[in-house]
PDB file of N, CA and C in Angstrom:
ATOM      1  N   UNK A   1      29.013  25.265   5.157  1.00  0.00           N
ATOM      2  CA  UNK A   1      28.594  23.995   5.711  1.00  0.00           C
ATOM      3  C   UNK A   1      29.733  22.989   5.643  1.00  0.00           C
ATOM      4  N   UNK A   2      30.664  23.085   4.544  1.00  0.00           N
ATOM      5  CA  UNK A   2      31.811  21.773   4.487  1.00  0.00           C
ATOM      6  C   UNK A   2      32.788  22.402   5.255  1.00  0.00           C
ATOM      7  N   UNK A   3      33.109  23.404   5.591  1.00  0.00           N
ATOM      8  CA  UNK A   3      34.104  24.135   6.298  1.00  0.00           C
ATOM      9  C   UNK A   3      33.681  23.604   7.849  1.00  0.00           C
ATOM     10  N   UNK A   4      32.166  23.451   8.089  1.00  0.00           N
ATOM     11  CA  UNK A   4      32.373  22.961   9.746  1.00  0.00           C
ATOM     12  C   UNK A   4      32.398  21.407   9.844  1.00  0.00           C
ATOM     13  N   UNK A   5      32.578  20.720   8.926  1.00  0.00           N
ATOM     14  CA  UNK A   5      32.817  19.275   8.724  1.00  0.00           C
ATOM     15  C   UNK A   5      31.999  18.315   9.932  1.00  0.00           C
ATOM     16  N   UNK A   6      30.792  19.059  10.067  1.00  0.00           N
ATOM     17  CA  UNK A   6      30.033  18.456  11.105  1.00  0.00           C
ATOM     18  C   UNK A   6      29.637  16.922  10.379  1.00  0.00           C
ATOM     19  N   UNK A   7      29.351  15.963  11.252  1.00  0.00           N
ATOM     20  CA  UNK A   7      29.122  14.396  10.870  1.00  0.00           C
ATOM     21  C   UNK A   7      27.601  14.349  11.203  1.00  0.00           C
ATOM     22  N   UNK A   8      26.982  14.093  10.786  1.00  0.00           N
ATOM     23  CA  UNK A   8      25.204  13.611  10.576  1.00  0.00           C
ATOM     24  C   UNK A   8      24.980  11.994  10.622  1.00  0.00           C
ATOM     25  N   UNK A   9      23.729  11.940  11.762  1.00  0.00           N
ATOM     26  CA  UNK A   9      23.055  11.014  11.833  1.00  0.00           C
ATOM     27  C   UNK A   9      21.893  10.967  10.908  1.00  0.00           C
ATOM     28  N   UNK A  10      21.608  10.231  10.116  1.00  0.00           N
ATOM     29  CA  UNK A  10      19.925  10.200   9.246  1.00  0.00           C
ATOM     30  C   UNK A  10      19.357   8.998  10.049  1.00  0.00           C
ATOM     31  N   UNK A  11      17.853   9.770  10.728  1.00  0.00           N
ATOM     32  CA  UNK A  11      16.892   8.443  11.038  1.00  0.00           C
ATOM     33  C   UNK A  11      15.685   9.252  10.550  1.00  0.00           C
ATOM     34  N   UNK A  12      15.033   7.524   9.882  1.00  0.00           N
ATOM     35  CA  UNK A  12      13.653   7.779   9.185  1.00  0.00           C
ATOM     36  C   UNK A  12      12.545   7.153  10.141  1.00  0.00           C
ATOM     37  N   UNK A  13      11.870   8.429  10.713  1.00  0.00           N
ATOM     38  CA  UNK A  13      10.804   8.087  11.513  1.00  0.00           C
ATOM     39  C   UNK A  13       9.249   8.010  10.865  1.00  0.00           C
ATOM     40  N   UNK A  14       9.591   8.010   9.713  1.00  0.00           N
ATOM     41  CA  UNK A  14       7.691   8.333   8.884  1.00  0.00           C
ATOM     42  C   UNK A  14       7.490   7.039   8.327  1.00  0.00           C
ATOM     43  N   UNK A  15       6.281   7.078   7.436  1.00  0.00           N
ATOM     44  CA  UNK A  15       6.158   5.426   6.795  1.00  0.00           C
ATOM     45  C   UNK A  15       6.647   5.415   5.370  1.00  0.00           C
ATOM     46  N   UNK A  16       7.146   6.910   4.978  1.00  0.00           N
ATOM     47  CA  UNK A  16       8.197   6.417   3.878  1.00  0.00           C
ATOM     48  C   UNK A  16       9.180   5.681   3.735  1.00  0.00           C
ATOM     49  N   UNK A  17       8.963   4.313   2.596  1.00  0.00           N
ATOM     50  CA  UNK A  17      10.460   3.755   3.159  1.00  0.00           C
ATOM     51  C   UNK A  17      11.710   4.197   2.352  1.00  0.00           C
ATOM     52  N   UNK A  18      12.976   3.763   2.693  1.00  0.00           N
ATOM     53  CA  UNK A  18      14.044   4.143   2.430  1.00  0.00           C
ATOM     54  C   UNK A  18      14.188   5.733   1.991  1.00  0.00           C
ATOM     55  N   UNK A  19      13.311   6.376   3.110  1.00  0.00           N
ATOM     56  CA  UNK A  19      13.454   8.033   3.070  1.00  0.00           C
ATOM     57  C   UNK A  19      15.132   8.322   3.592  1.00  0.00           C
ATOM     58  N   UNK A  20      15.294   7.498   5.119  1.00  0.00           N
ATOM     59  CA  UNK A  20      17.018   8.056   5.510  1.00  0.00           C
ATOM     60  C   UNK A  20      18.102   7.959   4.606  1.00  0.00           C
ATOM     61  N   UNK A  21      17.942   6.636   3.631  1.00  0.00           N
ATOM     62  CA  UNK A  21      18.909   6.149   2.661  1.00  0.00           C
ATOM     63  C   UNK A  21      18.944   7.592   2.056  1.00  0.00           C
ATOM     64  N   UNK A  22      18.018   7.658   1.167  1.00  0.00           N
ATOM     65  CA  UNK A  22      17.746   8.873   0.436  1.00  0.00           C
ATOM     66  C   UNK A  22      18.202  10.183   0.352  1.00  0.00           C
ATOM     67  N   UNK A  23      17.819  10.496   2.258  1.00  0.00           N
ATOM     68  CA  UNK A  23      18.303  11.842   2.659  1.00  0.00           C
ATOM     69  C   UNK A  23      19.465  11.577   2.424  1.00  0.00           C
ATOM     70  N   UNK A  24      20.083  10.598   3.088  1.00  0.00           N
ATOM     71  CA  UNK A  24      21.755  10.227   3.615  1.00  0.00           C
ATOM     72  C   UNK A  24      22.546  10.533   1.927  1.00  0.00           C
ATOM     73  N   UNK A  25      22.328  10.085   1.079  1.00  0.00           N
ATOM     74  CA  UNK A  25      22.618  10.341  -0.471  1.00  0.00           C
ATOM     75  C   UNK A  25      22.745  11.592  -0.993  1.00  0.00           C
ATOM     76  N   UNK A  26      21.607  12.452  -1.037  1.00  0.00           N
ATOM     77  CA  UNK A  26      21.503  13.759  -1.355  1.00  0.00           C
ATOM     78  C   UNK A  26      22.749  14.727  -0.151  1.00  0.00           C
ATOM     79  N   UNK A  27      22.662  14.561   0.930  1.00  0.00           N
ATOM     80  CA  UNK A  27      23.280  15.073   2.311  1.00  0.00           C
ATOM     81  C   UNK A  27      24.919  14.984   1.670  1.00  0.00           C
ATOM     82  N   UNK A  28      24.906  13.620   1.215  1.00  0.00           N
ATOM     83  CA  UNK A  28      26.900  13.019   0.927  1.00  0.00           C
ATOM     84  C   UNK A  28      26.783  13.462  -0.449  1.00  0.00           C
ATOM     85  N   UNK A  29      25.812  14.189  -1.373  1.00  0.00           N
ATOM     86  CA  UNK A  29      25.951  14.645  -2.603  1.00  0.00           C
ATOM     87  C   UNK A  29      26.231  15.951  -2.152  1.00  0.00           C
ATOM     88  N   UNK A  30      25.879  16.775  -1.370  1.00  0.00           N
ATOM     89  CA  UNK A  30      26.097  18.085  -1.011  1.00  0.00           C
ATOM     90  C   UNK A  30      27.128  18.394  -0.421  1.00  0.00           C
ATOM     91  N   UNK A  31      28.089  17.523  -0.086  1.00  0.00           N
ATOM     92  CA  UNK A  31      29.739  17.282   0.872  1.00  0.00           C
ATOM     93  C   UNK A  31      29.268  17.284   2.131  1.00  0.00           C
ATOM     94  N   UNK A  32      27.978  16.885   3.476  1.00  0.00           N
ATOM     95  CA  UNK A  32      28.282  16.771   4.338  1.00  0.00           C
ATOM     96  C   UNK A  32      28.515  15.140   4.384  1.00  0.00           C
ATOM     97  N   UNK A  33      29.461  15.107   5.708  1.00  0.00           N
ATOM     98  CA  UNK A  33      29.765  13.760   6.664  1.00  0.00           C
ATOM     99  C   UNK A  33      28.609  12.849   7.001  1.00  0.00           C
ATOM    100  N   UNK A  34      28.005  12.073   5.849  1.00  0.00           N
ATOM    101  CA  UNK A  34      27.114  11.165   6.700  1.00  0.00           C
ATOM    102  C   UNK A  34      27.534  10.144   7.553  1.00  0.00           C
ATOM    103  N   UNK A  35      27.504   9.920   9.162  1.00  0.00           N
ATOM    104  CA  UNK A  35      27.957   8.678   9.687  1.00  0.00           C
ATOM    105  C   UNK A  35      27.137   7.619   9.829  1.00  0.00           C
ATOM    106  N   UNK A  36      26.216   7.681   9.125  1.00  0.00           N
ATOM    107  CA  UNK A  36      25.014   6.958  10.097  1.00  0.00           C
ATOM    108  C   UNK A  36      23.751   7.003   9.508  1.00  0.00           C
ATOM    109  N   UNK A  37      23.180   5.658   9.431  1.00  0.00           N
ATOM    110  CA  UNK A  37      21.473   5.840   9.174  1.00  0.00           C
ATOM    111  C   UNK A  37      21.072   5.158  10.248  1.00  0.00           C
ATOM    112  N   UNK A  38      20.364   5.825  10.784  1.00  0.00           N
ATOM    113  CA  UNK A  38      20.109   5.560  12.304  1.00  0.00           C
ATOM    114  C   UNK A  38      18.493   4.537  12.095  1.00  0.00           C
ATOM    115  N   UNK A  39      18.456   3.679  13.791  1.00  0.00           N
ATOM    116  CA  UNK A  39      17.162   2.763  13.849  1.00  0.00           C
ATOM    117  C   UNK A  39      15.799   3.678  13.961  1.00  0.00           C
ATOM    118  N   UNK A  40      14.901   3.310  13.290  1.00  0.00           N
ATOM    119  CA  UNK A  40      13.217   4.255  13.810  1.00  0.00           C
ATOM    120  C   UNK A  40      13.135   4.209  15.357  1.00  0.00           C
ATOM    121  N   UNK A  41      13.003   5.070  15.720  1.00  0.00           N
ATOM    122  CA  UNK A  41      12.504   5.281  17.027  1.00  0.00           C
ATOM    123  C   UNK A  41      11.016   5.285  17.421  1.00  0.00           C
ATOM    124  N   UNK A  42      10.364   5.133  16.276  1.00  0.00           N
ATOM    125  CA  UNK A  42       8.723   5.741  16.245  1.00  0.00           C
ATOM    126  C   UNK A  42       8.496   6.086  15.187  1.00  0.00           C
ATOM    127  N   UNK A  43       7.117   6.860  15.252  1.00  0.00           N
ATOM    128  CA  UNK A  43       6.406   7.347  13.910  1.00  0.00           C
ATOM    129  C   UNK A  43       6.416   8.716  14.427  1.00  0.00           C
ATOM    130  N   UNK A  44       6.311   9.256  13.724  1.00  0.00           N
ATOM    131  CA  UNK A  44       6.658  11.361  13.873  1.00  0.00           C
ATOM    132  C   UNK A  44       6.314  11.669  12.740  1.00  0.00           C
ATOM    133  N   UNK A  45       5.531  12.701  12.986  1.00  0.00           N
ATOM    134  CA  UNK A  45       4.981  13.983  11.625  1.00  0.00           C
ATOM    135  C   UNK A  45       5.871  15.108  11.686  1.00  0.00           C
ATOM    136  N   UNK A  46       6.694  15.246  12.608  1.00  0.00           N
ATOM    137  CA  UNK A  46       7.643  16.287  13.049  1.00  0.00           C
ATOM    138  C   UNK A  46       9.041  16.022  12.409  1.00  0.00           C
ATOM    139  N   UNK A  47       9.981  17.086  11.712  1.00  0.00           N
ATOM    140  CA  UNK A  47      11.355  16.406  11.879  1.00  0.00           C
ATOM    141  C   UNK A  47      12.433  16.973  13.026  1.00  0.00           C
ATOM    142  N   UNK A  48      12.720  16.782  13.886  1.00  0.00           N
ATOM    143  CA  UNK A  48      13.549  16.844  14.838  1.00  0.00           C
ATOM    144  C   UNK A  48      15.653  17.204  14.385  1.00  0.00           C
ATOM    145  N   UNK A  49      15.884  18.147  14.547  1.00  0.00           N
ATOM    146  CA  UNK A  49      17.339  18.357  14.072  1.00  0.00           C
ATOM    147  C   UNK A  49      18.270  18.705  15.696  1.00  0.00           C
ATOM    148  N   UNK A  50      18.898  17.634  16.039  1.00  0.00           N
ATOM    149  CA  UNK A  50      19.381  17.718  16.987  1.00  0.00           C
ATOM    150  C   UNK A  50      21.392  18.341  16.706  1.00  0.00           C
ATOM    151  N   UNK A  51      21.376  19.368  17.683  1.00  0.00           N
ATOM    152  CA  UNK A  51      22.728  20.203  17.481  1.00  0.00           C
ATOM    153  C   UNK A  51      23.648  19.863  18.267  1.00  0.00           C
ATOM    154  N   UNK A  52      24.670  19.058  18.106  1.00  0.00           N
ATOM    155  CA  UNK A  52      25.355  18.737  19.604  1.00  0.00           C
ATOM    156  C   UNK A  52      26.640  19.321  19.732  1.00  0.00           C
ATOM    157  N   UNK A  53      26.999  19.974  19.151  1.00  0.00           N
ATOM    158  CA  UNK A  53      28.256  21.230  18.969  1.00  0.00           C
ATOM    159  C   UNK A  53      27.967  22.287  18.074  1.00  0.00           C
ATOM    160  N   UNK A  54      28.522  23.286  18.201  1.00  0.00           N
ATOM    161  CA  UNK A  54      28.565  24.911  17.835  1.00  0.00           C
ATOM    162  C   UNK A  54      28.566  24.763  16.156  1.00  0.00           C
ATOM    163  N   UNK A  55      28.005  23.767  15.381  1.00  0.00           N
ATOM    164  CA  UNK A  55      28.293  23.488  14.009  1.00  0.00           C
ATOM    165  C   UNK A  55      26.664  24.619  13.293  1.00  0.00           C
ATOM    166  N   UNK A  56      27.113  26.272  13.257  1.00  0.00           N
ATOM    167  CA  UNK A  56      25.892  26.449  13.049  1.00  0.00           C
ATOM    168  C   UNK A  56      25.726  26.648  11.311  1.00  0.00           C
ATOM    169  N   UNK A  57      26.644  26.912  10.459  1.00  0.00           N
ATOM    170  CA  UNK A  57      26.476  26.583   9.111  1.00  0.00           C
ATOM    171  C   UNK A  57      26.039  25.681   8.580  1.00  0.00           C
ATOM    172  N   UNK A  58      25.881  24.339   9.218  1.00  0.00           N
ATOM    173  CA  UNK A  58      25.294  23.177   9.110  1.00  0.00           C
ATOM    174  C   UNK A  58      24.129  23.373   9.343  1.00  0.00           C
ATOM    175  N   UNK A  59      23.782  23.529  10.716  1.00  0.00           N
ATOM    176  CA  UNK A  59      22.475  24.108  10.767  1.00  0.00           C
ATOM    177  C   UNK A  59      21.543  24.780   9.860  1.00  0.00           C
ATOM    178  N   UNK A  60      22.485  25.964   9.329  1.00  0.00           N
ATOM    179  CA  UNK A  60      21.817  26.912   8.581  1.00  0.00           C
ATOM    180  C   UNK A  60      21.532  26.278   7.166  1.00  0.00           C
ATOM    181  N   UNK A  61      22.584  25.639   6.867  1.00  0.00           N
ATOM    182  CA  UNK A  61      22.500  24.383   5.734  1.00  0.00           C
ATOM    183  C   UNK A  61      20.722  23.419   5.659  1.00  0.00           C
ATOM    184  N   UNK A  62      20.871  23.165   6.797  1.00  0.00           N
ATOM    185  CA  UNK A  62      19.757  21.912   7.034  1.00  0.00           C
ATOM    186  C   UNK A  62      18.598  22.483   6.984  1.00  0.00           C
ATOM    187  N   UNK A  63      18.423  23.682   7.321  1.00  0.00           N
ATOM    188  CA  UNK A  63      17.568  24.206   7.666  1.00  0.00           C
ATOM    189  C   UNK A  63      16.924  25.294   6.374  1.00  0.00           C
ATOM    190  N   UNK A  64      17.813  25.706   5.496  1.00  0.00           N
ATOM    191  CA  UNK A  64      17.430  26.026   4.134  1.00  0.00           C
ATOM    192  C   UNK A  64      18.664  26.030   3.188  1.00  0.00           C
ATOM    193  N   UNK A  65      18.842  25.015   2.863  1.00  0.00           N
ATOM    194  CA  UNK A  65      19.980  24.369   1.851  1.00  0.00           C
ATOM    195  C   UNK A  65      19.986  25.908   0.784  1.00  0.00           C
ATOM    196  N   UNK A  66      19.279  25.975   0.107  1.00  0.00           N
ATOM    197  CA  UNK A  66      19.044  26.924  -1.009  1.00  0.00           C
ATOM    198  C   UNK A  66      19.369  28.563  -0.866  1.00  0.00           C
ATOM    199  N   UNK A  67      19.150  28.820   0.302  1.00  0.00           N
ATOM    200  CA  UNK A  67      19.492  30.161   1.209  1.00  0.00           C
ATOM    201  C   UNK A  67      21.039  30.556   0.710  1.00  0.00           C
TER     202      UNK A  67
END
């Protein structure tokens, strides 16, 4: 995951507050690139992981850190 030095957006769409801060902390404790805590767009029960380049260790990262 630090080898593809992918940069991350955190946005908190739920009614937890200061959940993005949070993520964004743990994320820059694990060595990825946080750039960003992004504005709510809405309320969502869903979390949405958007891929915008070939960064798939990151992916695989995000998707089960512990793996």
């Amino acid at each position: 995951m630090q080898a593809d030095a992918a940069r991350v957006q955190v946005t908190n769409n739920t009614y937890t507050a200061s959940l993005d801060q949070r993520t964004g902390n743990f994320l820059l404790s694990q060595g990825m690139q946080v750039t960003g805590i992004g504005a709510p767009t809405g309320v969502s029960d869903t979390t949405v992981v958007v891929l915008h380049s070939a960064k798939l260790y990151t992916l695989r990262y995000l998707i089960n850190p512990w793996a």
